[in-house]
Protein backbone atom coordinates (compact mmCIF):
# COMPACT_ATOMS: atom_id res chain seq x y z
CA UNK A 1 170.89 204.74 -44.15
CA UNK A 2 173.98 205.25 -42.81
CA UNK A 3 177.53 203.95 -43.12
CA UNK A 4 180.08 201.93 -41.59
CA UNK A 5 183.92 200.92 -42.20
CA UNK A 6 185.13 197.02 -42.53
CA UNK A 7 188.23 195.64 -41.83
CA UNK A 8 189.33 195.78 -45.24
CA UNK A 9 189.14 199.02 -45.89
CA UNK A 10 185.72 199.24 -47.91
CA UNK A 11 182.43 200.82 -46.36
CA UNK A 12 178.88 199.23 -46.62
CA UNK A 13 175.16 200.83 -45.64
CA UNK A 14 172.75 199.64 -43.78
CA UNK A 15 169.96 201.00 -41.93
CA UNK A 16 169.86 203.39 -39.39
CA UNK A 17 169.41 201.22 -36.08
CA UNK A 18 170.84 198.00 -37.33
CA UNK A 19 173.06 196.32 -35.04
CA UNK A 20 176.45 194.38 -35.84
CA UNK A 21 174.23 191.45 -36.12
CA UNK A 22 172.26 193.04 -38.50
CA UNK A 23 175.71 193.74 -40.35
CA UNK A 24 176.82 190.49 -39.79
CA UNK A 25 173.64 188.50 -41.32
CA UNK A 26 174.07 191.23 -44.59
CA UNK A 27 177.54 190.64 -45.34
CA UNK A 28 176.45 186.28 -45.48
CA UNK A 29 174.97 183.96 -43.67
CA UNK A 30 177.96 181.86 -42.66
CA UNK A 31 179.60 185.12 -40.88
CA UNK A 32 175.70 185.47 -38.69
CA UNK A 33 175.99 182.01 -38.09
CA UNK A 34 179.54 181.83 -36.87
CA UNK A 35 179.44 185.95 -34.86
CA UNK A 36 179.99 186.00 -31.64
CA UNK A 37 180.80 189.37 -30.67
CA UNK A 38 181.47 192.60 -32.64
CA UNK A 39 184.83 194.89 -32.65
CA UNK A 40 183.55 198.78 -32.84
CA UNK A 41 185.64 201.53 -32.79
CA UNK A 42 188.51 198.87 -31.10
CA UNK A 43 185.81 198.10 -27.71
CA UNK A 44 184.23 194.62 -27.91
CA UNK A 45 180.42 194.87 -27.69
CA UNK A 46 177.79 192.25 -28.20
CA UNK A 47 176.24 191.71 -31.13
CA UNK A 48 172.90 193.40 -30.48
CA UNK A 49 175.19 197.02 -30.43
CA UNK A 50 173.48 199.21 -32.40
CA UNK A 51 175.96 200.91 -34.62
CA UNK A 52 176.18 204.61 -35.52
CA UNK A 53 177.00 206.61 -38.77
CA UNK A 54 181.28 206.19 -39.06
CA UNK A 55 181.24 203.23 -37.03
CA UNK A 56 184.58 200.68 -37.81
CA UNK A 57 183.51 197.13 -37.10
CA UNK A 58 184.66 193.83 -37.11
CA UNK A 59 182.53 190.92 -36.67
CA UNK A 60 184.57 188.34 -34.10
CA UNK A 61 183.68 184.70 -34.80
CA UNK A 62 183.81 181.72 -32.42
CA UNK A 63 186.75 179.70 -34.32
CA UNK A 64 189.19 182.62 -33.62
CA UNK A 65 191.21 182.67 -29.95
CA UNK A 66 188.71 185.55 -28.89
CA UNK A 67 185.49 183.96 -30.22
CA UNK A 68 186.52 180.90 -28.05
CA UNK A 69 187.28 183.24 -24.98
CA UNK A 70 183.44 184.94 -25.25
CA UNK A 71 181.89 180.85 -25.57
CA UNK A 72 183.89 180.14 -22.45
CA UNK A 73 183.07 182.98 -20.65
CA UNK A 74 179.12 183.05 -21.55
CA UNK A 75 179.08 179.31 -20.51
CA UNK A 76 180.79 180.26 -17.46
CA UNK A 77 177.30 181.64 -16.71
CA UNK A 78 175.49 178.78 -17.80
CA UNK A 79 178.23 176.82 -15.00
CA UNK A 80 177.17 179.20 -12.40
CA UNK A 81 173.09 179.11 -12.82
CA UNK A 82 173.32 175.37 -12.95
CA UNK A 83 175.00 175.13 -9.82
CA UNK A 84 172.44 178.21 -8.14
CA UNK A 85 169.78 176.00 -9.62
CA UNK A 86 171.06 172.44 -8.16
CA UNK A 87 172.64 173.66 -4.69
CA UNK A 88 170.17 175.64 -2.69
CA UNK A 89 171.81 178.28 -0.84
CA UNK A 90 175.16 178.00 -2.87
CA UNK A 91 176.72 181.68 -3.85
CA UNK A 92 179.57 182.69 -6.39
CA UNK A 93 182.70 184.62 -6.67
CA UNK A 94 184.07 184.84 -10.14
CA UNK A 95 183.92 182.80 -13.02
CA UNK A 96 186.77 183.75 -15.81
CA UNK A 97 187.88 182.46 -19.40
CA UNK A 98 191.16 180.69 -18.63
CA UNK A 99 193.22 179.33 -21.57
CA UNK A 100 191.43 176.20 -23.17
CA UNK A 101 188.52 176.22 -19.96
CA UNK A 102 186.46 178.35 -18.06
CA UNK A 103 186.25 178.17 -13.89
CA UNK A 104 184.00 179.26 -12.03
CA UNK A 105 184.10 179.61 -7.47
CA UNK A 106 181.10 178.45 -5.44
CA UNK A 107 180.94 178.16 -2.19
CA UNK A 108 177.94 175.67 -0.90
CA UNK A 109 175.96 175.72 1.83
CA UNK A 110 177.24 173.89 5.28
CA UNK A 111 180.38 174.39 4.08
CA UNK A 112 179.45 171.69 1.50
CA UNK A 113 181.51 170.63 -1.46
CA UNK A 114 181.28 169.39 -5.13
CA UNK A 115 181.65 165.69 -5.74
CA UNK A 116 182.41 163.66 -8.80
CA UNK A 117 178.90 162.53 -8.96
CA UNK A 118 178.06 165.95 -9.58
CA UNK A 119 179.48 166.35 -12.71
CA UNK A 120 176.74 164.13 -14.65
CA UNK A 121 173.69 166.52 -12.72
CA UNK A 122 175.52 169.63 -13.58
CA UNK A 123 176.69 168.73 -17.21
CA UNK A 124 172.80 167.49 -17.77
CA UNK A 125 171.39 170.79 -16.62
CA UNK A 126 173.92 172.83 -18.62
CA UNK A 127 172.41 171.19 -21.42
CA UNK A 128 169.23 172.00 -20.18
CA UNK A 129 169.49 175.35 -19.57
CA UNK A 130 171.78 175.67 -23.32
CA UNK A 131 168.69 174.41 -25.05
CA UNK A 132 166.61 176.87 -23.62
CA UNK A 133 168.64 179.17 -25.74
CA UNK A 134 167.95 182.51 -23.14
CA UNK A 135 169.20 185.11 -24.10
CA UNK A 136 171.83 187.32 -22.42
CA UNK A 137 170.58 190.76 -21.65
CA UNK A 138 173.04 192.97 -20.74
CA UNK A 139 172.50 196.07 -18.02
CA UNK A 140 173.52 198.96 -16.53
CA UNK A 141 172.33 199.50 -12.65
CA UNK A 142 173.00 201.85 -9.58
CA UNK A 143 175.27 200.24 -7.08
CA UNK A 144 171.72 200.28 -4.83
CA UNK A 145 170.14 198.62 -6.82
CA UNK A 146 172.85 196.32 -7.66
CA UNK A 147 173.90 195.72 -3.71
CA UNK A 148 169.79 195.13 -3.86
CA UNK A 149 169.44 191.68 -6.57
CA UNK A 150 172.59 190.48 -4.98
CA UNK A 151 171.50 190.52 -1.49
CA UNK A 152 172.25 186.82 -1.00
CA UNK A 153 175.70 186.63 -1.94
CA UNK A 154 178.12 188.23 0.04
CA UNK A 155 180.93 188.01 -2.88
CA UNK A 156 179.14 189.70 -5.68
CA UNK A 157 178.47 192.67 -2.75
CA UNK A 158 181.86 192.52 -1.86
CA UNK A 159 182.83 193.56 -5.40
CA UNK A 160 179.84 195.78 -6.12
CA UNK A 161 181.15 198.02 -3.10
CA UNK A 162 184.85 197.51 -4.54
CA UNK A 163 186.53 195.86 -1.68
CA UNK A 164 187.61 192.66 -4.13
CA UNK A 165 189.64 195.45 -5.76
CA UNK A 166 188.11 193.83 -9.05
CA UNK A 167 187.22 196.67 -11.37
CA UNK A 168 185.26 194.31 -14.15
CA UNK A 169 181.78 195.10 -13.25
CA UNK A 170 182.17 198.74 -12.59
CA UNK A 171 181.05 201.38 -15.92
CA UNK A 172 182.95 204.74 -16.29
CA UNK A 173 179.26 206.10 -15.06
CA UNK A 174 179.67 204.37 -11.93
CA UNK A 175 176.74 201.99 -12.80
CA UNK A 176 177.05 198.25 -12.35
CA UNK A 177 177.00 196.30 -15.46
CA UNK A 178 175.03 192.51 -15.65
CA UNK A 179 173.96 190.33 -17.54
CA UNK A 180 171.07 188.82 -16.92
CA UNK A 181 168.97 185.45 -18.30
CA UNK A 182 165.68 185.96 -17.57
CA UNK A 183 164.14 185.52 -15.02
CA UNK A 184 166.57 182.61 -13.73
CA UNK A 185 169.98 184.12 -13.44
CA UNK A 186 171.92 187.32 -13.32
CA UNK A 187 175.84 188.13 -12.97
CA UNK A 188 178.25 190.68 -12.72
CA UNK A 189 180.03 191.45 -15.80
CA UNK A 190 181.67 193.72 -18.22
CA UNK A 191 183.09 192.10 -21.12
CA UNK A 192 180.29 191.16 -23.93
CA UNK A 193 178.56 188.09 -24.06
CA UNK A 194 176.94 185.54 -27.12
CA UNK A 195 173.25 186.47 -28.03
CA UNK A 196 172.09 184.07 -26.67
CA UNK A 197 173.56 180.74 -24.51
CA UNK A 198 174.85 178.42 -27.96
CA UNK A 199 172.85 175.33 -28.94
CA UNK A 200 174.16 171.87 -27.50
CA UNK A 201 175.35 170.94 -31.38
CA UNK A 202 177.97 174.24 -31.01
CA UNK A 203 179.15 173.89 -27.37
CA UNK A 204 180.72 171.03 -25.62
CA UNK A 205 181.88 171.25 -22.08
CA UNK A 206 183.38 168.36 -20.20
CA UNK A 207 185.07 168.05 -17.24
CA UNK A 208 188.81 169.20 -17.31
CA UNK A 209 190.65 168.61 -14.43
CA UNK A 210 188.08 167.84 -11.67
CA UNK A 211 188.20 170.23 -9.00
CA UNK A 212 190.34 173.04 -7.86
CA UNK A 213 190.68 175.62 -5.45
CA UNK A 214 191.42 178.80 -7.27
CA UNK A 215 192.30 182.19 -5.61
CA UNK A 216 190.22 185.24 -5.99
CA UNK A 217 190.21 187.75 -4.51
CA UNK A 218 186.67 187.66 -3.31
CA UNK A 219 187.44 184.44 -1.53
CA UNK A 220 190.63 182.68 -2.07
CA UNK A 221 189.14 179.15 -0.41
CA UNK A 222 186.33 178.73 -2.65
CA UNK A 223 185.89 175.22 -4.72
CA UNK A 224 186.24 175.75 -8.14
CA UNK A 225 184.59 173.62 -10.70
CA UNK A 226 187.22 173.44 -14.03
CA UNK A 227 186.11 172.93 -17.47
CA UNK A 228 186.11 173.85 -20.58
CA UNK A 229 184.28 174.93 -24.26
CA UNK A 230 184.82 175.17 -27.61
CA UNK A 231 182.68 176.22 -31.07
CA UNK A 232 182.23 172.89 -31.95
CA UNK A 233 182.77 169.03 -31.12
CA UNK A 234 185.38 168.67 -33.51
CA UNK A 235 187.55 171.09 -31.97
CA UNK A 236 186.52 169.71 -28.49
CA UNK A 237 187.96 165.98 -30.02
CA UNK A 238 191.04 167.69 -31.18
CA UNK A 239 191.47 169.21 -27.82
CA UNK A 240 191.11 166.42 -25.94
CA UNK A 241 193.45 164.03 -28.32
CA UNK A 242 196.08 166.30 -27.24
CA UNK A 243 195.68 165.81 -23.80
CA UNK A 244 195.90 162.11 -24.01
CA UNK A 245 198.90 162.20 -26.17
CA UNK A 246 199.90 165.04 -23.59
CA UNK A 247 199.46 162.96 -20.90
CA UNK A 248 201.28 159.83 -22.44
CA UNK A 249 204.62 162.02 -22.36
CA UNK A 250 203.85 163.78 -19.18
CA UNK A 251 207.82 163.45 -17.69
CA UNK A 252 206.30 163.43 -14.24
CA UNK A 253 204.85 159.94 -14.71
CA UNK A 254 207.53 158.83 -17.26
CA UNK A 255 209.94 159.84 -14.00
CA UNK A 256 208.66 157.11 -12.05
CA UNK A 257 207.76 154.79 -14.44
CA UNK A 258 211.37 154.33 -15.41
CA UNK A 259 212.41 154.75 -12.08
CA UNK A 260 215.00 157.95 -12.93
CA UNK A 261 214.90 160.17 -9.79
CA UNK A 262 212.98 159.93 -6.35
CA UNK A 263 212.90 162.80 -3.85
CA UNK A 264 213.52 161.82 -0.53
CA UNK A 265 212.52 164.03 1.85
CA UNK A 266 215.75 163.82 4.01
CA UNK A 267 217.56 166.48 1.41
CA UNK A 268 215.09 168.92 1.25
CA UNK A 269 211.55 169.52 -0.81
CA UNK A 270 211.71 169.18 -4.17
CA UNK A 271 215.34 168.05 -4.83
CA UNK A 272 215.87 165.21 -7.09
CA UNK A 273 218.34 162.22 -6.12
CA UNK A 274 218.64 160.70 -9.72
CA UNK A 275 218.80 156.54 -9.81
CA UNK A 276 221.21 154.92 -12.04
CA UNK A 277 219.02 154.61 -14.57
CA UNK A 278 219.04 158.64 -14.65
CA UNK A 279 221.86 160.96 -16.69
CA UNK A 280 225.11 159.24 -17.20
CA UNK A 281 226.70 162.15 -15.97
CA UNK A 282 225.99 165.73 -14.20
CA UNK A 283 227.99 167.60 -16.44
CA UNK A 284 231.28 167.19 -18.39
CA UNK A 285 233.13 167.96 -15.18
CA UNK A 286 232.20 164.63 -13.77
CA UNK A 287 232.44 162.64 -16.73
CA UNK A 288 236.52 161.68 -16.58
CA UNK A 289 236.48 160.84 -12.29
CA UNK A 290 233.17 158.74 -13.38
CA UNK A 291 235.34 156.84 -16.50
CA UNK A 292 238.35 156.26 -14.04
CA UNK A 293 236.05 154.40 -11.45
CA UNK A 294 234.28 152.45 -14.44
CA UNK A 295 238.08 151.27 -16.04
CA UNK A 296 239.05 150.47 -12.61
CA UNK A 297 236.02 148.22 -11.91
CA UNK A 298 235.32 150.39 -8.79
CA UNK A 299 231.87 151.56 -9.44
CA UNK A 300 229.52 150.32 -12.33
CA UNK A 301 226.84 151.92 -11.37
CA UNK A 302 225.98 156.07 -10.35
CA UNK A 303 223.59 158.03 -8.66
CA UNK A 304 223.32 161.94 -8.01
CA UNK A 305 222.22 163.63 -5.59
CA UNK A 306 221.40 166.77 -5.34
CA UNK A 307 224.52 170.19 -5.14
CA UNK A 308 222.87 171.47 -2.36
CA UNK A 309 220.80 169.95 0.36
CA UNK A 310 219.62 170.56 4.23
CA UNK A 311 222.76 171.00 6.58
CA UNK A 312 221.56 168.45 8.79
CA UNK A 313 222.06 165.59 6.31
CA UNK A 314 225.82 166.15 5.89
CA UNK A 315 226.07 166.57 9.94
CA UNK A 316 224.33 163.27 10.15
CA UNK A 317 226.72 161.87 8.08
CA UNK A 318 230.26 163.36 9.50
CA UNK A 319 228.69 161.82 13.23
CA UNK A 320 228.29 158.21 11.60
CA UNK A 321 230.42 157.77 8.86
CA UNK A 322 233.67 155.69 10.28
CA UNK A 323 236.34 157.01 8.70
CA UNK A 324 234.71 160.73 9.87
CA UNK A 325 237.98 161.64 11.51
CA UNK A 326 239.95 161.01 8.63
CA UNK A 327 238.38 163.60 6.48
CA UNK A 328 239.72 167.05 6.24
CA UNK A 329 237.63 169.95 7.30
CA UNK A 330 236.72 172.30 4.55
CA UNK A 331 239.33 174.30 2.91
CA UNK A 332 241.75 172.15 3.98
CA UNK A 333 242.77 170.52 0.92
CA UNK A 334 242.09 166.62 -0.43
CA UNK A 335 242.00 164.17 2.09
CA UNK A 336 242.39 160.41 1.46
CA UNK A 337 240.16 158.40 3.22
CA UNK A 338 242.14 154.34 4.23
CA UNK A 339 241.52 151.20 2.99
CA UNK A 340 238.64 149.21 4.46
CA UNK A 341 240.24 147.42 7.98
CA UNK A 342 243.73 150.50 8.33
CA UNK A 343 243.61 151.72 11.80
């Protein structure tokens, strides 16, 4: 028997061998059930880790913000074999956790791309592939050997020989480290994975965002296919409640919708000119010129535009306006521009 620490404090034995799984399924069968990954000595390592004599571990489970991060990046590899499986000739970059989704870039063949429609074939073979339940085997390889099983896509070699610049897959040895499902899929990797890819009651993945082109460093064109995962469908609902309330406040739309600001583009990208309907004032320093024009019935309704703009605009405007000649250049003091019809 041997020994190992807990996160409170207290010690507990179990066999010599026995992995943090093992540990996990002795301390109760509600911690095996929810472990995902295991904490030893402070390194994440899967669950299958056998532990050693002195060992301090803590058992990681899929409702806390790491546990979620491990589901998304495991079924970042169920993303990736789908697509290898439904896209002949398709390769992959990268697929990382992001915060509430996963991504993962493909590049198709003939310079091919992803459609909507694929979203129903890849979801349903996701769900094929989860209920397999294969496990993830994790490896250690030469770079040969490596550069060998990943022959067929150039990215994968291009990080294997270290000219992505991305350490991830690269041991202290100077082995490669994979994961593999066997004998269907195999990836690049370093951080620890599930035990095995989750059953279809404990993962949901939908579609979050449709598609976008993320930069990697392998290949900063490649399509990216967006979505997400979380331990269960209840959390899934919450999460995607949030986005439709989200989305029902999103000040973008509301903008537009209320018809506050436009951005021409004769000012310059991105500057707002704001419609009546928008602030009542700029600041305090224009609220007393802006009550003087209201009591005087000159002006009931204001716009803004924006302090700064291109030059050409105001040029544009000193050429056409008519009463151009009357207006002081700058610096030299307030000018007052005639009545409509004075010469």
């Amino acid at each position: 028997m041997i020994e190992v620490g807990l996160p409170d404090g207290s010690t507990r034995a179990v066999e010599a061998g026995a992995t943090a799984g093992d540990l996990a399924a002795g301390i109760g069968r509600g911690l095996a059930k929810a472990a995902v990954i295991a904490d030893i000595n402070g390194e994440e390592r899967d669950l299958a880790t056998p532990l050693a004599d002195g060992d301090q571990v803590a058992i990681v489970t899929a409702d806390s913000e790491r546990g979620r991060y491990t589901i998304r990046h495991s079924t970042a590899h169920v993303l990736a074999q789908a697509v290898l499986e439904l896209f002949p000739g398709a390769t992959f970059a990268i697929g990382p956790p992001i915060e509430n989704g996963f991504y993962y870039d493909f590049e198709l063949a003939d310079g091919g791309t992803f459609t909507p429609e694929d979203l129903e074939r890849l979801d349903a073979k996701m769900r094929e592939i989860i209920a397999e339940r294969q496990p993830f085997l994790r490896d250690e390889i030469p770079e040969a050997d490596a550069l060998e099983v990943f022959k067929d896509h150039k990215y994968k070699c291009e990080i294997i020989r270290g000219a992505a610049d991305d350490p991830t897959s690269a041991t202290e040895a100077g082995l490669v480290r994979t994961y593999e499902n066997p004998p269907r899929f195999i990836d690049l990797c370093q951080a620890p994975r599930a035990r095995h890819q989750l059953a279809p009651r404990s993962l949901q993945a939908h579609e979050g965002g449709g598609f976008t082109g993320a930069a990697t460093s392998a290949n900063p064109d490649a399509p990216a296919h967006l979505r997400t995962a979380w331990e269960s469908k209840a959390k899934l609902d919450e999460y995607l409640t949030m986005l439709e309330e989200a989305e029902k406040r999103d000040h973008r739309r509301l903008a537009q919708e209320l018809d506050l600001p436009s951005f021409p583009r004769k000012p310059g990208a991105g500057l707002a000119v704001w419609h009546p309907k928008g602030p009542s004032c700029a600041s305090d320093g224009g609220l007393q010129p802006r009550k003087r024009h209201e009591r005087g019935g000159v002006f009931t309704q204001f716009a803004h535009s924006p302090h700064v703009a291109k030059s050409v605009l105001w040029e544009t405007s000193a050429a056409t306006h008519p009463y151009a000649r009357h207006v002081p250049a700058h610096g030299a003091g307030r000018g007052r521009l005639p009545a409509p019809g004075s010469p």
